[in-house]
Protein backbone atom coordinates (compact mmCIF):
# COMPACT_ATOMS: atom_id res chain seq x y z
CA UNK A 1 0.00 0.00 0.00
CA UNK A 2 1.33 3.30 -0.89
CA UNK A 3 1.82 5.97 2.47
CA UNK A 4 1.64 9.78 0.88
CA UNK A 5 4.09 10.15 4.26
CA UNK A 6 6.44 7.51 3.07
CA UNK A 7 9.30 9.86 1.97
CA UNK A 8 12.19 7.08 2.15
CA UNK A 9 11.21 3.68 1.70
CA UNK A 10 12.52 -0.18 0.60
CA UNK A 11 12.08 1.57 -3.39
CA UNK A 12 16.07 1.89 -3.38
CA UNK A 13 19.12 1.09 -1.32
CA UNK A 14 18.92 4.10 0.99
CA UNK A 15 20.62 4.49 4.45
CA UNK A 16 17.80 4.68 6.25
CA UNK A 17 13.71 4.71 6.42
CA UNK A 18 12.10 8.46 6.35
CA UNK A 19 8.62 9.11 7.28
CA UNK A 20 6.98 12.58 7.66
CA UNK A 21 4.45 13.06 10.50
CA UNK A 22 3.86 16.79 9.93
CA UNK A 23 4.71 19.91 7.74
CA UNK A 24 8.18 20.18 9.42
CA UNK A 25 8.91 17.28 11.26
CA UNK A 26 9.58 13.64 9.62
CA UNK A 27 11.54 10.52 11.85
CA UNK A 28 14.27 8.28 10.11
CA UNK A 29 14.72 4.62 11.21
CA UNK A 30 17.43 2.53 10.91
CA UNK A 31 18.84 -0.77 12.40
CA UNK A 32 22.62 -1.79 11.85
CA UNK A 33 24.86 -5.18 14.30
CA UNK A 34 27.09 -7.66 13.49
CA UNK A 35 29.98 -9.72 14.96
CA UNK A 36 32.75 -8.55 16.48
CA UNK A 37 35.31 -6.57 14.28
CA UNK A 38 37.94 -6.18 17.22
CA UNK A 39 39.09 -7.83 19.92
CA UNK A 40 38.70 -5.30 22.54
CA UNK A 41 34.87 -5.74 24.04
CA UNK A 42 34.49 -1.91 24.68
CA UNK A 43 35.81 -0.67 21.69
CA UNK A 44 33.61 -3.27 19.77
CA UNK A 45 30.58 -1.65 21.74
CA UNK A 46 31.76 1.82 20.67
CA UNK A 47 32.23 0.84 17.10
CA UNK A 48 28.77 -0.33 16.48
CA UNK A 49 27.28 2.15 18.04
CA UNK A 50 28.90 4.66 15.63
CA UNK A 51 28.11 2.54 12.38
CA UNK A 52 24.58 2.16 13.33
CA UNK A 53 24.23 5.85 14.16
CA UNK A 54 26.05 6.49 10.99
CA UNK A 55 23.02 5.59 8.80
CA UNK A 56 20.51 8.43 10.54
CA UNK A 57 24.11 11.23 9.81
CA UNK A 58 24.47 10.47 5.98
CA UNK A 59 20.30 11.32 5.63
CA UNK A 60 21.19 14.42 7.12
CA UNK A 61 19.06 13.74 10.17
CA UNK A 62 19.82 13.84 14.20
CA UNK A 63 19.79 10.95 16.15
CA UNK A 64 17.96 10.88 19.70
CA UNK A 65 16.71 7.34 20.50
CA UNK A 66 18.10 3.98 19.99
CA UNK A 67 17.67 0.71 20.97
CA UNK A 68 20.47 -2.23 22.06
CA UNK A 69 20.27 -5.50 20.01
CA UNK A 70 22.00 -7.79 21.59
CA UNK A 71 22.93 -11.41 20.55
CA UNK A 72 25.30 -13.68 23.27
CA UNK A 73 26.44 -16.70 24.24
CA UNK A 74 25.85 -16.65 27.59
CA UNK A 75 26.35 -20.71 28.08
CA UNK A 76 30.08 -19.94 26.52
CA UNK A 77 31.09 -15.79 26.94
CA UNK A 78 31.25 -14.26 30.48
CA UNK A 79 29.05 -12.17 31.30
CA UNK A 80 31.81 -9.53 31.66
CA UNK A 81 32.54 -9.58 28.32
CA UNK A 82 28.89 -8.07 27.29
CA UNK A 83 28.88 -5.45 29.74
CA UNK A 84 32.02 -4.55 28.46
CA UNK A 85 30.01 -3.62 24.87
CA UNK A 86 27.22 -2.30 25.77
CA UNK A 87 29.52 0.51 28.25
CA UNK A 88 31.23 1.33 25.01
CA UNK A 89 27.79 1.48 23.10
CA UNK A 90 26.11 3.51 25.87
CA UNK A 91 29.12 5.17 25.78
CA UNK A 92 28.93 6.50 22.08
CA UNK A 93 25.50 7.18 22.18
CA UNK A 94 26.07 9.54 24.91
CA UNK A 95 28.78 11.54 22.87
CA UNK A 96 26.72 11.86 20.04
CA UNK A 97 24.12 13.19 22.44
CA UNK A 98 21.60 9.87 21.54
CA UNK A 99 19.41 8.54 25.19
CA UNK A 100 18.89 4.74 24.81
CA UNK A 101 15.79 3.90 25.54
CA UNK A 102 15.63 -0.16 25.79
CA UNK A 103 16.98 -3.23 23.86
CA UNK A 104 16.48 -6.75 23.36
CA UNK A 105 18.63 -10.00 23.86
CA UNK A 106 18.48 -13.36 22.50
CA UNK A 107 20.65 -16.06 23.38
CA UNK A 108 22.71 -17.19 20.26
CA UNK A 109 25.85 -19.38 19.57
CA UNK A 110 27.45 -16.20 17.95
CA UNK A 111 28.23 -12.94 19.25
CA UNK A 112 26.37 -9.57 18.13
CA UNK A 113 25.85 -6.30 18.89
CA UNK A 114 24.25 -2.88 17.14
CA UNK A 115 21.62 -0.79 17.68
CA UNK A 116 17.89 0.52 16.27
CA UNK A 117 18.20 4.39 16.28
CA UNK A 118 14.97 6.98 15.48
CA UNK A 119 16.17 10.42 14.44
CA UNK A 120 14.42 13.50 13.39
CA UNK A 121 15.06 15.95 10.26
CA UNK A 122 12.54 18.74 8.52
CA UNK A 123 11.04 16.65 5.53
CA UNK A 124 12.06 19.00 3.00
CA UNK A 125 15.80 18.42 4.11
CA UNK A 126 16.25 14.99 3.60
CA UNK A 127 19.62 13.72 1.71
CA UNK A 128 19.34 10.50 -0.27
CA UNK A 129 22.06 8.76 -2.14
CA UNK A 130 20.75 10.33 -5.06
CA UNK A 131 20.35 13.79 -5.68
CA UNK A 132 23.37 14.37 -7.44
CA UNK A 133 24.35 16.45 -10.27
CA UNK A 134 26.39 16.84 -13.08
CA UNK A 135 29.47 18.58 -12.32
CA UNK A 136 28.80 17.74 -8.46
CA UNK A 137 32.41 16.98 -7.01
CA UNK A 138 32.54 13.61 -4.48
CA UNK A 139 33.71 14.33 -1.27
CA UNK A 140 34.66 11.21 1.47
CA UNK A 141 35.34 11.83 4.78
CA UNK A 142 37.14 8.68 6.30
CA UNK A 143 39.97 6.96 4.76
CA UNK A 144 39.42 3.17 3.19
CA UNK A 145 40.62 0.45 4.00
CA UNK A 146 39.13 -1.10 7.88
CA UNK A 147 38.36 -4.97 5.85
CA UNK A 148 41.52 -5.19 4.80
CA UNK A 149 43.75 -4.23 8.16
CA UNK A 150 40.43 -6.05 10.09
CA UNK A 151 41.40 -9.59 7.93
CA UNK A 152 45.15 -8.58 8.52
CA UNK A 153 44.82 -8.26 12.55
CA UNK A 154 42.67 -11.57 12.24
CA UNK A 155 45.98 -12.99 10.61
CA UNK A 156 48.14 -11.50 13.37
CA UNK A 157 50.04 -9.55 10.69
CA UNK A 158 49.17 -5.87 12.08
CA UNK A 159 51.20 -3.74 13.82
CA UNK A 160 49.51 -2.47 17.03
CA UNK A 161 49.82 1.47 15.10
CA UNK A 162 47.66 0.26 12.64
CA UNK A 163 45.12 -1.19 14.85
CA UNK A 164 44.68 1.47 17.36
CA UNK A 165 44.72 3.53 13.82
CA UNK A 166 41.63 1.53 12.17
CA UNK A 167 40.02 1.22 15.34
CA UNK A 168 39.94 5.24 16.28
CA UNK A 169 38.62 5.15 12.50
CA UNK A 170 35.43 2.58 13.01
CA UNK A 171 34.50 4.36 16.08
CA UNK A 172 34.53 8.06 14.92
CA UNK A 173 31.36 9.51 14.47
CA UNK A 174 30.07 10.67 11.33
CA UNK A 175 28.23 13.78 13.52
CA UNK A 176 30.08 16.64 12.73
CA UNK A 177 30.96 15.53 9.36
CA UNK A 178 26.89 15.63 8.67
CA UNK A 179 26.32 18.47 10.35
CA UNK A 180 28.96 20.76 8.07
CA UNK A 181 27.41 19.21 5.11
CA UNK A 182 24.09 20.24 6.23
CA UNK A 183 25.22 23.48 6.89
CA UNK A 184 27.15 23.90 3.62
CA UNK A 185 25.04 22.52 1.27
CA UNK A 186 25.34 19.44 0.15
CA UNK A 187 22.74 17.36 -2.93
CA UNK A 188 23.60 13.63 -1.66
CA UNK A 189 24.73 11.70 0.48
CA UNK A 190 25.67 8.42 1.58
CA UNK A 191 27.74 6.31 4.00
CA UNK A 192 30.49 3.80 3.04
CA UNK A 193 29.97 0.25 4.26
CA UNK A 194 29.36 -3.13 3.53
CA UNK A 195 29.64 -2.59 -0.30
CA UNK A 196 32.94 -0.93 -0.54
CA UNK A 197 33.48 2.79 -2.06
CA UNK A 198 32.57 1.73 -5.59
CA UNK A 199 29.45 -0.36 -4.75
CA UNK A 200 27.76 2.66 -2.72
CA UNK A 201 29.26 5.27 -5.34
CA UNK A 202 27.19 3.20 -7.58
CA UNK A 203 24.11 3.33 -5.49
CA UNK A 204 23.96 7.65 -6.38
CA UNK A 205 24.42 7.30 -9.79
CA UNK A 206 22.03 3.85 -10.41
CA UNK A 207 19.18 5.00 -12.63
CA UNK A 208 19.83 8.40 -13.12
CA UNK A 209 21.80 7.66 -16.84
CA UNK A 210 24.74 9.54 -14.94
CA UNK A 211 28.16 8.70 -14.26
CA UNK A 212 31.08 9.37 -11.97
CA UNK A 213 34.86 9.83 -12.09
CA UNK A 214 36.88 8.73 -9.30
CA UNK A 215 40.72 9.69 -8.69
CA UNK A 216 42.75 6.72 -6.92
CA UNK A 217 45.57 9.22 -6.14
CA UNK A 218 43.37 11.19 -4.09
CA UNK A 219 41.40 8.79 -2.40
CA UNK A 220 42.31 8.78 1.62
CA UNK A 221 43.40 5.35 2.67
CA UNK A 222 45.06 3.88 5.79
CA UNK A 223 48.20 3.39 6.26
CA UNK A 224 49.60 -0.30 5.46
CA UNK A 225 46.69 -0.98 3.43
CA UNK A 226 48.17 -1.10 0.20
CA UNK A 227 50.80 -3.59 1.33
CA UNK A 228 48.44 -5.61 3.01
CA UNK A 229 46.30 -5.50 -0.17
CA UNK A 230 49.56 -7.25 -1.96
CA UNK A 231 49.91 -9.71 0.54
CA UNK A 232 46.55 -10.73 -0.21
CA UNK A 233 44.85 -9.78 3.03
CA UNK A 234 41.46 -9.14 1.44
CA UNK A 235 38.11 -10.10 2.75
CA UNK A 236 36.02 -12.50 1.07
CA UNK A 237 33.45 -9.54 0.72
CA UNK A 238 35.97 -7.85 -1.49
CA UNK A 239 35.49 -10.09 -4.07
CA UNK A 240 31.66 -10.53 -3.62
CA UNK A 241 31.99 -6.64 -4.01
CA UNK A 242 34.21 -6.56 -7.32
CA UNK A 243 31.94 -9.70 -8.60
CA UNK A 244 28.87 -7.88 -8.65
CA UNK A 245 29.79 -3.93 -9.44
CA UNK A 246 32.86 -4.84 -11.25
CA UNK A 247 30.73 -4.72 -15.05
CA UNK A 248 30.09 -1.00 -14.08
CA UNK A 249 33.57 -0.10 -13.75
CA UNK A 250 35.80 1.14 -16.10
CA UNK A 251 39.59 1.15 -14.99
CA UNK A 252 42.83 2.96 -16.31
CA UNK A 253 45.43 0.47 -17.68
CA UNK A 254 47.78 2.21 -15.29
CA UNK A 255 45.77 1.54 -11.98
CA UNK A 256 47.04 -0.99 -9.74
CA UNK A 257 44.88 -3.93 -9.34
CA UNK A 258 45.51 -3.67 -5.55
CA UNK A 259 44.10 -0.34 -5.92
CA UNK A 260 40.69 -1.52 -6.85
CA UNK A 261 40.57 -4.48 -3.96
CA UNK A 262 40.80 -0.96 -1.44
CA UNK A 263 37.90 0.71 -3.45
CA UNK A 264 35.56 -2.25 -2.81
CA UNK A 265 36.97 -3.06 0.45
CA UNK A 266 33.60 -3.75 3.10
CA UNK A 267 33.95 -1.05 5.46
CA UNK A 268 32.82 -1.05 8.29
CA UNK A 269 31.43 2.45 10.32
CA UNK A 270 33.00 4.43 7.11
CA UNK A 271 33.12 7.92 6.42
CA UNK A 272 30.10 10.04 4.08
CA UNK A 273 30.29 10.16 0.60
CA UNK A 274 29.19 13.39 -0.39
CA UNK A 275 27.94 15.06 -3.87
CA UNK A 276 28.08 18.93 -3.29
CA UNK A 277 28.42 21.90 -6.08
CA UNK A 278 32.02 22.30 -7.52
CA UNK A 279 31.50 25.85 -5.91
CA UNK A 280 31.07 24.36 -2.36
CA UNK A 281 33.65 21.56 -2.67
CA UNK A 282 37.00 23.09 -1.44
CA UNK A 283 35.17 24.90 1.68
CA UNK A 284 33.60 21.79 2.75
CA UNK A 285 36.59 20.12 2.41
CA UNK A 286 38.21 23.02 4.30
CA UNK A 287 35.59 22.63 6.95
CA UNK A 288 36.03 19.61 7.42
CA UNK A 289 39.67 19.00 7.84
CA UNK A 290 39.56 22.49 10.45
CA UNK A 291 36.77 20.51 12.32
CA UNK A 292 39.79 17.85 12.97
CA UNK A 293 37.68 15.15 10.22
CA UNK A 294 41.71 15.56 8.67
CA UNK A 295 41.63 12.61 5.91
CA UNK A 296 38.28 14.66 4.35
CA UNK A 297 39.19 14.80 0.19
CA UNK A 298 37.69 15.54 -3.10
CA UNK A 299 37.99 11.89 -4.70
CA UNK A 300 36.10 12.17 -8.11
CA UNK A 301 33.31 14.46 -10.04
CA UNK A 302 29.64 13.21 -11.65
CA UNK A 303 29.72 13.22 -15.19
CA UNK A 304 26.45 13.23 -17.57
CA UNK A 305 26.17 11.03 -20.35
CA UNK A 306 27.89 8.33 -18.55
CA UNK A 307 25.86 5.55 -19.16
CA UNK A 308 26.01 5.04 -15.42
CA UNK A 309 29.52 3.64 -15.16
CA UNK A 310 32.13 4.75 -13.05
CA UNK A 311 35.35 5.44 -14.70
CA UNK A 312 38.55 4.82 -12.24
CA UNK A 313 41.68 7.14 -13.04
């Protein structure tokens, strides 16, 4: 049944769910867990706290409830162990100024944690992942690479700089990032996750007969990536990633094939990709980086007459 309030629905692969409940007031729901990322319970908590919350930022909407969803072995785990996570989740949902309001728990073999979060924006304001236009410069705000070092500390090959590194990175919130946008200007937006850069760079360009350029050179990425990358420390999701975007893609002969396993990388809790006017692009960016979000970077452009492909340079 069709809902004249339903601004945001299941119709595309948006962040989140948008519905309006007056002139000026609409609510945005999302619901984001998974299995733990890092070893450190607390830091787990914090990090999927912020990648749940993360959906509700790259609408351009504010956060205020959410929810605990909690999955745990409780035959298995000490109990120690979940109030670790949920401290580090209540913990990030107080910094980002969110009151949680209630949860739920089931008792499972595997370990998971995230959140349901309801967040408020004026319905007129709403950013989608598409929106953008020709001539629209891409802006990302975290660097790429968290699957690769993530499958790298699971092989005990990282350095303990590059995991504090990645997980400062998951657990950042995408707050102020959203917030600057909003207050810049900004025609789309979305968040980088599960389907790498390229897959959700797809998603704003996916039936709108545009395209999109993106420049590896100044795309942000952790440091060691790249070498893991060589060593083959690539999730399996990588692949699924390249397998199913890959016949969208055109790439430079001169562009490292290790290159293109970081640009459909999984992330996990990764920055906003942003379409804003050429003539807003460098300020945001400026913004940004003077707001301390320092790895912020203009990565590509939208092109018309693209066919919807995404050209890699």
């Amino acid at each position: 049944m069709d809902d004249p309030n339903l601004i945001v629905g299941m119709e595309r692969a948006e962040d989140a769910g948008v519905y309006k409940l007056s002139e000026d007031l609409a609510i945005i729901q999302t619901v984001d867990f998974f299995t733990p990322i890092v070893d450190d319970p607390y830091m787990f908590g914090q990090i999927a706290a912020a990648n749940a919350l993360s959906d509700v930022y790259a609408m351009g909407g504010k956060p205020l409830t959410a929810m605990n969803i909690v999955c745990f072995p409780i035959k298995t785990m000490d109990i120690s162990v979940l109030r670790e996570i949920l401290k580090g989740g209540l913990d990030k949902m107080k910094e980002a100024g969110v009151t949680l309001v209630g949860g739920h728990s089931v008792e499972d073999s595997e370990l998971k944690y995230g959140l349901s979060v309801t967040g408020t924006i004026h319905p007129s304001k709403v950013l989608t992942n598409v929106g953008a236009k020709v001539g629209d410069r891409l802006i990302l705000t975290k660097p790429l690479g968290t699957g690769i070092i993530n499958t790298a500390i699971k092989g005990g090959m990282a350095t303990e700089d590059s995991i504090e590194r990645v997980t400062r990175c998951m657990a950042g919130l995408n707050k102020r990032a959203s917030e600057i946008m909003q207050e810049i200007g900004a025609n789309a937006c979305t968040d980088v996750t599960g389907f790498g850069l390229l897959g959700h760079a797809f998603e704003m360009i996916q039936g709108t007969g545009k395209g999109m350029t993106i420049d590896v050179a100044s795309v942000p990425v952790l440091p060691e990536v790249m070498n893991f990358a060589k060593m083959g420390m690539v999730p399996g999701g990588t692949y699924r990633n390249r397998e199913f975007r890959i016949n969208k893609v055109d790439i430079d002969t001169k562009t490292s094939p290790y290159i293109i396993d970081i640009l459909f990388d999984p992330q996990t809790s990764g920055g906003l990709l942003i379409a804003v006017s050429e003539e807003k692009a460098e300020e945001l960016v400026k913004r940004l980086r003077k707001e301390g979000i320092e790895d912020a970077a203009i990565i590509g452009e939208v092109m018309g007459d693209s066919e919807e492909r995404i050209l890699v340079q």
